[in-house]
C-alpha atoms as a PDB file:
ATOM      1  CA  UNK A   1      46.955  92.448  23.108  1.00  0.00           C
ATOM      2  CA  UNK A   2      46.523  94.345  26.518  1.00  0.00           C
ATOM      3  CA  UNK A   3      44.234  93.135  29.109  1.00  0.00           C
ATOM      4  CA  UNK A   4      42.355  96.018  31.240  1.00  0.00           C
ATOM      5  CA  UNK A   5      44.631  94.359  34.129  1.00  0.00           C
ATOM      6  CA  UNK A   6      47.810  95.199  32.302  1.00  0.00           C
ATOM      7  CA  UNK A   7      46.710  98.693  31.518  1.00  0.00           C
ATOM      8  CA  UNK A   8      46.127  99.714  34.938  1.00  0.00           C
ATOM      9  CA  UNK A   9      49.031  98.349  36.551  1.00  0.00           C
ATOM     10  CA  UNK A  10      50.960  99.792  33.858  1.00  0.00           C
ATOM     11  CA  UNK A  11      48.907 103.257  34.906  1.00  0.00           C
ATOM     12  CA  UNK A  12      49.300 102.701  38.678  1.00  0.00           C
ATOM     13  CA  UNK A  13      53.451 101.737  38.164  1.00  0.00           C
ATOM     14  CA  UNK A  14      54.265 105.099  36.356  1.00  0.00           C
ATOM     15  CA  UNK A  15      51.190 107.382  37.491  1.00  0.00           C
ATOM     16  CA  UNK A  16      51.490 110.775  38.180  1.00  0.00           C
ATOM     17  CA  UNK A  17      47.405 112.288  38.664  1.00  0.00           C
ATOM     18  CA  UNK A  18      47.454 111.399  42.492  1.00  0.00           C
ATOM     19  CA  UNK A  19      50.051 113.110  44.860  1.00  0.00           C
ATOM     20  CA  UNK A  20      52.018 111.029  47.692  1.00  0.00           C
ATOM     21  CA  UNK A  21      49.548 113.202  50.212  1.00  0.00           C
ATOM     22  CA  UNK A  22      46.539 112.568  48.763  1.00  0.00           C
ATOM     23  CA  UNK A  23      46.957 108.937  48.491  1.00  0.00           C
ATOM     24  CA  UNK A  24      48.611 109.078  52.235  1.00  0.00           C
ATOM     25  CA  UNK A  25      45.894 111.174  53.372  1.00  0.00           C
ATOM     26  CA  UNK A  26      43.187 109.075  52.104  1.00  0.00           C
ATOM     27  CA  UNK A  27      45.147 105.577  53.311  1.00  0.00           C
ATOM     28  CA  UNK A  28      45.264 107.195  56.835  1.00  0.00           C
ATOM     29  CA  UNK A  29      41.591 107.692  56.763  1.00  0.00           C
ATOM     30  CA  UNK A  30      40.880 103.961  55.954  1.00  0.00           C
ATOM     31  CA  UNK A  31      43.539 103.341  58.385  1.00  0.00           C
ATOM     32  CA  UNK A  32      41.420 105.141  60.884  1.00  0.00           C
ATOM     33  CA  UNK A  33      38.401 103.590  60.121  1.00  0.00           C
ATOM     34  CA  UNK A  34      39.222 100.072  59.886  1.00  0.00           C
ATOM     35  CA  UNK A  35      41.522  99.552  62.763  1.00  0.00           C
ATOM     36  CA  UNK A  36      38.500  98.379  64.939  1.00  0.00           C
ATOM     37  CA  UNK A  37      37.574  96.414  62.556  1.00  0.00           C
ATOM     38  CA  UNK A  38      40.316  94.610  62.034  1.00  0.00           C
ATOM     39  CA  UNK A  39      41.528  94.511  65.373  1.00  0.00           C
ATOM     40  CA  UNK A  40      45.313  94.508  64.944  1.00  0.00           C
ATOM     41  CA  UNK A  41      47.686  93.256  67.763  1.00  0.00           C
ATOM     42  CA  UNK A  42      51.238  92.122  68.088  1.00  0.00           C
ATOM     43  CA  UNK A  43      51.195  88.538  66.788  1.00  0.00           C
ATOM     44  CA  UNK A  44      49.519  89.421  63.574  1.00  0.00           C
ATOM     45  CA  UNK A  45      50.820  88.254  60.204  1.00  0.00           C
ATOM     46  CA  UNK A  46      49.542  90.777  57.749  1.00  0.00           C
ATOM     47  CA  UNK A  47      48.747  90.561  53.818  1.00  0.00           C
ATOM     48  CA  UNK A  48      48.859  93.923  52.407  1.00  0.00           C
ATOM     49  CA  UNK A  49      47.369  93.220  48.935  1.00  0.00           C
ATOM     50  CA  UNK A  50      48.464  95.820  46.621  1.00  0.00           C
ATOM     51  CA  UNK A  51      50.588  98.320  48.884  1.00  0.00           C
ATOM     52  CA  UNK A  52      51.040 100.658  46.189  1.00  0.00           C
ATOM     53  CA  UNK A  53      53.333 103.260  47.664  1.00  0.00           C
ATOM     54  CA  UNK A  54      53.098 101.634  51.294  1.00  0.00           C
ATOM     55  CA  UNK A  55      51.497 104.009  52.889  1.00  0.00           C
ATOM     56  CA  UNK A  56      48.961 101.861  55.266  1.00  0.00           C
ATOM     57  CA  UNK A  57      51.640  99.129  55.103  1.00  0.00           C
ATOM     58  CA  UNK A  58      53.704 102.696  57.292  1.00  0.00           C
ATOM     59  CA  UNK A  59      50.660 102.681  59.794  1.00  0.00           C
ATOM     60  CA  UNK A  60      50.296  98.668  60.195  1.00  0.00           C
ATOM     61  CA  UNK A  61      53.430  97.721  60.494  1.00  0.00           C
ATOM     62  CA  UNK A  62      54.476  98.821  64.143  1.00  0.00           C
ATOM     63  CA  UNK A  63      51.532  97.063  65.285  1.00  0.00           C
ATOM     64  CA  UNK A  64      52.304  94.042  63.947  1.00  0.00           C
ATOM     65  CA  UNK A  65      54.504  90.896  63.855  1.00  0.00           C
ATOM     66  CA  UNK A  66      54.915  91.300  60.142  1.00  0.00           C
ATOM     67  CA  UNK A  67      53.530  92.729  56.778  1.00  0.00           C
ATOM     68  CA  UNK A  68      53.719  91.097  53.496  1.00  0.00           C
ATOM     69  CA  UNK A  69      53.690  94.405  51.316  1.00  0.00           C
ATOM     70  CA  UNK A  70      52.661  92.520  47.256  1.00  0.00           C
ATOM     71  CA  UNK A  71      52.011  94.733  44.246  1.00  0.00           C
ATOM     72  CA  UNK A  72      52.579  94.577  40.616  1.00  0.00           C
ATOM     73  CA  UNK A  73      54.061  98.012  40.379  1.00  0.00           C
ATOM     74  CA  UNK A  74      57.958  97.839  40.335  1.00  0.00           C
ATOM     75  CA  UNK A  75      58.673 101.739  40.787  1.00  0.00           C
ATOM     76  CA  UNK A  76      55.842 102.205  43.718  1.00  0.00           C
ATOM     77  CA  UNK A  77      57.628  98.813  45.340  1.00  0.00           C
ATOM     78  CA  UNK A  78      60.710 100.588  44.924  1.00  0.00           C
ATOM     79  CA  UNK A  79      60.296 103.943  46.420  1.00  0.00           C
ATOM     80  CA  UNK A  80      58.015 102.390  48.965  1.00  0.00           C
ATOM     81  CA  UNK A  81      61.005  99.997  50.210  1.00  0.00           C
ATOM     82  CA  UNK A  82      63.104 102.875  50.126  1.00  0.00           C
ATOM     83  CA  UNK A  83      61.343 105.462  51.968  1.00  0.00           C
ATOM     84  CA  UNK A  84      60.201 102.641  54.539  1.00  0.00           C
ATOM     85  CA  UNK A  85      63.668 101.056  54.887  1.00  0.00           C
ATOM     86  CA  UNK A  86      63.395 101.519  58.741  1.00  0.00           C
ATOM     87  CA  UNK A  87      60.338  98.797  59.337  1.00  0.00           C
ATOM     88  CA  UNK A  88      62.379  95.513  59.515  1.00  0.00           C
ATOM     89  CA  UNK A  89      59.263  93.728  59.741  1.00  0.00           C
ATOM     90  CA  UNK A  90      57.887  94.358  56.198  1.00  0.00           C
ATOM     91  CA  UNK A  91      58.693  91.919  53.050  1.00  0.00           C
ATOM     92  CA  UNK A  92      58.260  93.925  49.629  1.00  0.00           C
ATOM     93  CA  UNK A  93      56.897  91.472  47.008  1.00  0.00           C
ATOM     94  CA  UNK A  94      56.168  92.343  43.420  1.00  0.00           C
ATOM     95  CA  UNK A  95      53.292  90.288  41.846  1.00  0.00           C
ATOM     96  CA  UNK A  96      51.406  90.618  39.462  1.00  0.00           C
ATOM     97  CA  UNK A  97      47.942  89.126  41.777  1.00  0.00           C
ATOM     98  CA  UNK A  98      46.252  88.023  38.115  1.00  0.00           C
ATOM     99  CA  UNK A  99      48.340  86.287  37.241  1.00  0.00           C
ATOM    100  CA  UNK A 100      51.456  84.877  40.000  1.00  0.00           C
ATOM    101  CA  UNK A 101      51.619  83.201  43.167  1.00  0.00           C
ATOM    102  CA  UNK A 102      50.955  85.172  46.482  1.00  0.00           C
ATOM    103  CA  UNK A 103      53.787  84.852  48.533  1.00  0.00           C
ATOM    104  CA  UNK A 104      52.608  82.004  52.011  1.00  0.00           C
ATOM    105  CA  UNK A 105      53.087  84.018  54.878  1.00  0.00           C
ATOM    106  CA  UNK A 106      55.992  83.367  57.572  1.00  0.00           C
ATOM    107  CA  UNK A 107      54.198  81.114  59.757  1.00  0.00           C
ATOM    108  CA  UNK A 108      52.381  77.612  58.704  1.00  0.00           C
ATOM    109  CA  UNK A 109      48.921  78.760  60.230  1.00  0.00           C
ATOM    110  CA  UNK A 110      48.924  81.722  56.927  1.00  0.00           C
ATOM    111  CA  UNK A 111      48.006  85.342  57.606  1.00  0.00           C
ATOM    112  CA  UNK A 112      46.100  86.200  60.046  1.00  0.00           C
ATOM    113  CA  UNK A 113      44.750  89.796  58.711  1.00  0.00           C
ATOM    114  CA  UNK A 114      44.456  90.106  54.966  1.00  0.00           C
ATOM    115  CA  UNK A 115      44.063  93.881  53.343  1.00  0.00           C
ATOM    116  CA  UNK A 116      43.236  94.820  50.524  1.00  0.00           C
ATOM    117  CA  UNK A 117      42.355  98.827  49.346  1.00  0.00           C
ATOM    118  CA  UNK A 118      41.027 100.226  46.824  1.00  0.00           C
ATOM    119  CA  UNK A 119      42.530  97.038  44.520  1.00  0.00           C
ATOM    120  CA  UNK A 120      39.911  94.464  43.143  1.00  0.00           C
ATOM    121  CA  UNK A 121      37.954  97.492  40.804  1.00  0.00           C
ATOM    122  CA  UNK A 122      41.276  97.397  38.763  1.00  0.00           C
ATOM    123  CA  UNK A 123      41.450  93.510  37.816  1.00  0.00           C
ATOM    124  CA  UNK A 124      40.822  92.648  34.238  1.00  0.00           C
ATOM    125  CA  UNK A 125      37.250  90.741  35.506  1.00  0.00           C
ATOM    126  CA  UNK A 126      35.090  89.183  37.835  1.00  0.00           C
ATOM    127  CA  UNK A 127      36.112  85.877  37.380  1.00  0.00           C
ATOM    128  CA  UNK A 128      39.972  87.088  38.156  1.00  0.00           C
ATOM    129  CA  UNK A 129      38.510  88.316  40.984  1.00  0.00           C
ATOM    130  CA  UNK A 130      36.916  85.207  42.424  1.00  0.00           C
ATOM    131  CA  UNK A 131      40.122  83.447  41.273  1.00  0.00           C
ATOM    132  CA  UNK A 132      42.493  85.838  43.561  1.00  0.00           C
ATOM    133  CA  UNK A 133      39.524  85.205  46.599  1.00  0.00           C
ATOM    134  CA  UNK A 134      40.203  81.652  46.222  1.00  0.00           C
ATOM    135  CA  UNK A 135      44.480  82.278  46.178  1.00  0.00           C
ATOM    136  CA  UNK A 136      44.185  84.547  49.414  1.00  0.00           C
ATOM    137  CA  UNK A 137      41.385  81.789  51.152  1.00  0.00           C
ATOM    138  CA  UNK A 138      45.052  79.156  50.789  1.00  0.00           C
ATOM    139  CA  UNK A 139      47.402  81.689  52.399  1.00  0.00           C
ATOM    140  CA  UNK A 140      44.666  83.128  55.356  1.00  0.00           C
ATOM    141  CA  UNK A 141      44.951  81.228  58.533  1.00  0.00           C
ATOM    142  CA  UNK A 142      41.278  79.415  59.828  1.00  0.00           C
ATOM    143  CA  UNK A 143      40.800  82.426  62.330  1.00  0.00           C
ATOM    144  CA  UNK A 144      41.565  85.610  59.949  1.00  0.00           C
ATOM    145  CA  UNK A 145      40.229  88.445  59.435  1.00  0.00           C
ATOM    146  CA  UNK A 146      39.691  90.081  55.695  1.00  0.00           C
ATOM    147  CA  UNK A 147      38.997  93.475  54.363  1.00  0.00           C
ATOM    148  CA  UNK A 148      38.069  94.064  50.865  1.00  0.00           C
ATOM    149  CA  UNK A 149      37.786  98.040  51.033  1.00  0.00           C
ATOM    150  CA  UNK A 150      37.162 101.000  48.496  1.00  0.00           C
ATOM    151  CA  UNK A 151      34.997  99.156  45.762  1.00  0.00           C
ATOM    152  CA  UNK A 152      32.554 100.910  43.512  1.00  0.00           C
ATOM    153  CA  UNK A 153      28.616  99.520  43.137  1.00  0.00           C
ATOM    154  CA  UNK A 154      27.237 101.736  40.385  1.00  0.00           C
ATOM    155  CA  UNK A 155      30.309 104.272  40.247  1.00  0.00           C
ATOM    156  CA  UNK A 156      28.983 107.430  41.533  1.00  0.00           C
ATOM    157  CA  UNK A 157      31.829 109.738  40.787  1.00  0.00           C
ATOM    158  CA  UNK A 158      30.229 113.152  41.831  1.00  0.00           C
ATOM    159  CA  UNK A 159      29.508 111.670  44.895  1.00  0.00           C
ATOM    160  CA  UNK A 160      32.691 110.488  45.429  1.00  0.00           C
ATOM    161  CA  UNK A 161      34.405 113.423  44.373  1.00  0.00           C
ATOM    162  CA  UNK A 162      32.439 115.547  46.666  1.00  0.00           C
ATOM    163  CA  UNK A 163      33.078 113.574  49.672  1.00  0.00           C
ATOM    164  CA  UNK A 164      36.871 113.565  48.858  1.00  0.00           C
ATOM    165  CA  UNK A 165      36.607 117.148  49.041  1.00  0.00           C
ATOM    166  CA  UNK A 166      35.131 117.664  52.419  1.00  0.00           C
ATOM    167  CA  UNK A 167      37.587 115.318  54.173  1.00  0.00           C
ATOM    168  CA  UNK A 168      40.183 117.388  52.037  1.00  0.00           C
ATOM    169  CA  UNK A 169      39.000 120.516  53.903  1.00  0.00           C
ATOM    170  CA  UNK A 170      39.037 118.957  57.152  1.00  0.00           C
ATOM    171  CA  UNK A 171      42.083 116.667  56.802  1.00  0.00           C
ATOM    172  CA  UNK A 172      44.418 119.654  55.415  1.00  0.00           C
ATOM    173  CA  UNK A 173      44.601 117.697  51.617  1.00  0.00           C
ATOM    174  CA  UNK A 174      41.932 119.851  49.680  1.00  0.00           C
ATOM    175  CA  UNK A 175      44.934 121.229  47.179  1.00  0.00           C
ATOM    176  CA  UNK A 176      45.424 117.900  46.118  1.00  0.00           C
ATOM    177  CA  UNK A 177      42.299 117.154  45.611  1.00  0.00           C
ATOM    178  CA  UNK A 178      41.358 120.475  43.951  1.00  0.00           C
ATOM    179  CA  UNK A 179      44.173 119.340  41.678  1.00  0.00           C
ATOM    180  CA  UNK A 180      43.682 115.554  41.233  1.00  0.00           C
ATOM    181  CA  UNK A 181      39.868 116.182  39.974  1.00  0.00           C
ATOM    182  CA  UNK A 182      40.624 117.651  36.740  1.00  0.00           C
ATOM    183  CA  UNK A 183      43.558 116.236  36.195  1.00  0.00           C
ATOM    184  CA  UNK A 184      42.082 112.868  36.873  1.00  0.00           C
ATOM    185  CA  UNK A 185      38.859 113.553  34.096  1.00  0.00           C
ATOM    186  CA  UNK A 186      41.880 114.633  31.783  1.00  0.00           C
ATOM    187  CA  UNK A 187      44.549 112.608  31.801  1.00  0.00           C
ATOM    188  CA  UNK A 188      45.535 108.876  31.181  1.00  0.00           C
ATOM    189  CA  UNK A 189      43.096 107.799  34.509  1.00  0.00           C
ATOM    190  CA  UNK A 190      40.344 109.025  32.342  1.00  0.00           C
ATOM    191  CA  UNK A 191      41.502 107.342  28.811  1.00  0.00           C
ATOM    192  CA  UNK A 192      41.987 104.054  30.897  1.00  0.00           C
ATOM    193  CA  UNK A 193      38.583 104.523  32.684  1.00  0.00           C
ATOM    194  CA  UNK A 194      36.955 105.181  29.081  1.00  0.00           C
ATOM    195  CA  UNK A 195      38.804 101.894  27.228  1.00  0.00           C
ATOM    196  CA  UNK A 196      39.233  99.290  30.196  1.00  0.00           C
ATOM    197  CA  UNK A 197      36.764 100.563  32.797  1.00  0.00           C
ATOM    198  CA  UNK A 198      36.708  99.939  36.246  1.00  0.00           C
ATOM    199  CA  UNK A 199      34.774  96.497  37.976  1.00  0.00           C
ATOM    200  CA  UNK A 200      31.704  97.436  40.161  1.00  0.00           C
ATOM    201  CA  UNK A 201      30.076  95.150  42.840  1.00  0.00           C
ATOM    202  CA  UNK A 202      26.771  94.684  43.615  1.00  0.00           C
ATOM    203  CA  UNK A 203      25.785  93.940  47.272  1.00  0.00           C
ATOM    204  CA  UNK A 204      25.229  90.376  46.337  1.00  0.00           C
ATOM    205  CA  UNK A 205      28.246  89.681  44.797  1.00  0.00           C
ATOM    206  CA  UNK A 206      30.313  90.835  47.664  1.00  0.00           C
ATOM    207  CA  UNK A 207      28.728  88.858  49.566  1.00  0.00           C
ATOM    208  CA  UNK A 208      29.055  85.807  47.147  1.00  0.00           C
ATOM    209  CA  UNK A 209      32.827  86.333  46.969  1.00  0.00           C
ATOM    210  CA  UNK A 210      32.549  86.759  50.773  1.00  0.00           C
ATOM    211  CA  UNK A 211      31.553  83.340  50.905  1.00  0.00           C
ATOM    212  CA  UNK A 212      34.156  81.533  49.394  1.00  0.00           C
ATOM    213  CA  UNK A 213      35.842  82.370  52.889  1.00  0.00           C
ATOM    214  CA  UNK A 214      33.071  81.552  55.300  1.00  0.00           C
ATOM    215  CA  UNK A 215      29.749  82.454  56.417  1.00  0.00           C
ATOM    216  CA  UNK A 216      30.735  85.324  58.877  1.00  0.00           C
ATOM    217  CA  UNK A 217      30.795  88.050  56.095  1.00  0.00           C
ATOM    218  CA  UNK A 218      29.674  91.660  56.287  1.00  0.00           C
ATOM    219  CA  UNK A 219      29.110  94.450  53.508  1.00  0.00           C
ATOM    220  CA  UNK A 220      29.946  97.544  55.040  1.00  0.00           C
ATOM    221  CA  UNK A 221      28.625 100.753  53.277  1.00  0.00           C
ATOM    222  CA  UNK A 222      30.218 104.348  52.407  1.00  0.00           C
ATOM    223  CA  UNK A 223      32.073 105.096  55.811  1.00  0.00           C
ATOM    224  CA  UNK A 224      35.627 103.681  55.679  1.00  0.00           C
ATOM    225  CA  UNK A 225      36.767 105.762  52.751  1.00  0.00           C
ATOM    226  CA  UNK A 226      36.947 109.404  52.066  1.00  0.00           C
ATOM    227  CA  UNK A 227      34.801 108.074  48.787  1.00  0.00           C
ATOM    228  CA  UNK A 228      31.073 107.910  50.196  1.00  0.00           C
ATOM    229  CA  UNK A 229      29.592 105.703  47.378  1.00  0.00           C
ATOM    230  CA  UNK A 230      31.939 102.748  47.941  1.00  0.00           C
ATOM    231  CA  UNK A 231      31.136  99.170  49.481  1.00  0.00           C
ATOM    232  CA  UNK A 232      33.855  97.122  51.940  1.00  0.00           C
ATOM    233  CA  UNK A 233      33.774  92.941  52.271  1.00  0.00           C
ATOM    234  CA  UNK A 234      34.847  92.316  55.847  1.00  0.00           C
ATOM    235  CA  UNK A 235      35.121  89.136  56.324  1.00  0.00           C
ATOM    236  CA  UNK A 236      35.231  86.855  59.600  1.00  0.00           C
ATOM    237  CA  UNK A 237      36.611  83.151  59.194  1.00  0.00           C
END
């Protein structure tokens, strides 16, 4: 029998609803948004939990020592690799993060920036969840820095839809948005939303899971992401 977890990485490996510029549009929002945050310099070792299609691993990794690019999705590790052939300083890993190992990172102090976008909603439960927070808490260094980003409370879709919209005019994307919105309520997204659902988070549980890090944790509201109704778990260590 299928676990939720297995039917959206099966979803997210052969999907078709979102285009390559509206999910590179949207990651170079976040990209935007976060980069204060996380503060990225030259010596960073960098965790990008579930690259997907490697779009924000494209914006991280010339400002970086190194990414660790992990996913579970064999053909959006493949055509990510290949289109991003040129960044010597990324390792593609495929992973299932329910279930396998993360990859340690290069150096024996563990990664010192941890990403992960738009992700955790997709895992099978909460308790996989707290089991991947304790996996990544082994590979971060004592000093890193940790961003949880793009995660649903009480899923406000009409909210989230309209706010993808507006940065869609402004950013140049709205055609693919325009097209991903009915095509997302109609097609396998929406099946798999109906059957497996989607995880949301609660203000106190983010920071719970926050916890398991250290005390220096943050909930950030709405403004990283072109979605307006979603919470981010920045964490401090």
């Amino acid at each position: 029998m299928r676990t939720p977890g297995q039917g959206w990485l099966e979803f997210w490996n052969q999907q078709r609803t979102f285009s390559e510029r509206f999910l590179q549009a949207n990651s170079q929002l976040f990209f935007e948004r976060s980069r204060a945050l996380l503060d990225l310099g030259p010596h960073d070792e960098v965790l990008d939990l579930g690259a997907g299609s490697g779009h924000l691993c494209a914006l991280i990794a010339p400002l970086v020592q190194s990414v660790c690019a992990v996913d579970g999705a064999p053909s959006s590790l493949r055509a990510a690799r290949e289109r991003l052939r040129h960044l010597q300083n990324v390792r593609w890993v495929q992973a299932d993060i329910t279930r396998d190992t993360l990859p340690d990172a290069l150096s024996s102090e563990g990664y010192s920036v941890v990403v992960c976008h738009s992700v955790l909603q997709y895992l099978p439960s909460h308790d996989a969840v707290e089991r991947l927070m304790d996996v990544v808490s082994e590979r971060a260094s004592g000093a890193a820095r940790l961003l949880f980003a793009d995660l649903p409370g009480q899923h406000a879709l009409v909210a989230d839809a309209a706010s993808q919209l507006r940065h869609g005019f402004g950013r140049g994307f709205a055609l693919d948005v325009l097209w991903a919105l009915p095509v997302a309520s109609l097609s396998r997204y929406a099946q798999l939303r109906k059957r497996a659902g989607v995880l949301e988070f609660s203000r106190e549980r983010l920071l719970a899971l926050g916890r398991r890090f250290g005390n220096r944790v943050r909930v950030i509201e709405g403004e990283l992401t072109a979605n307006s109704s979603r919470r981010h778990l920045f964490v401090e260590r």
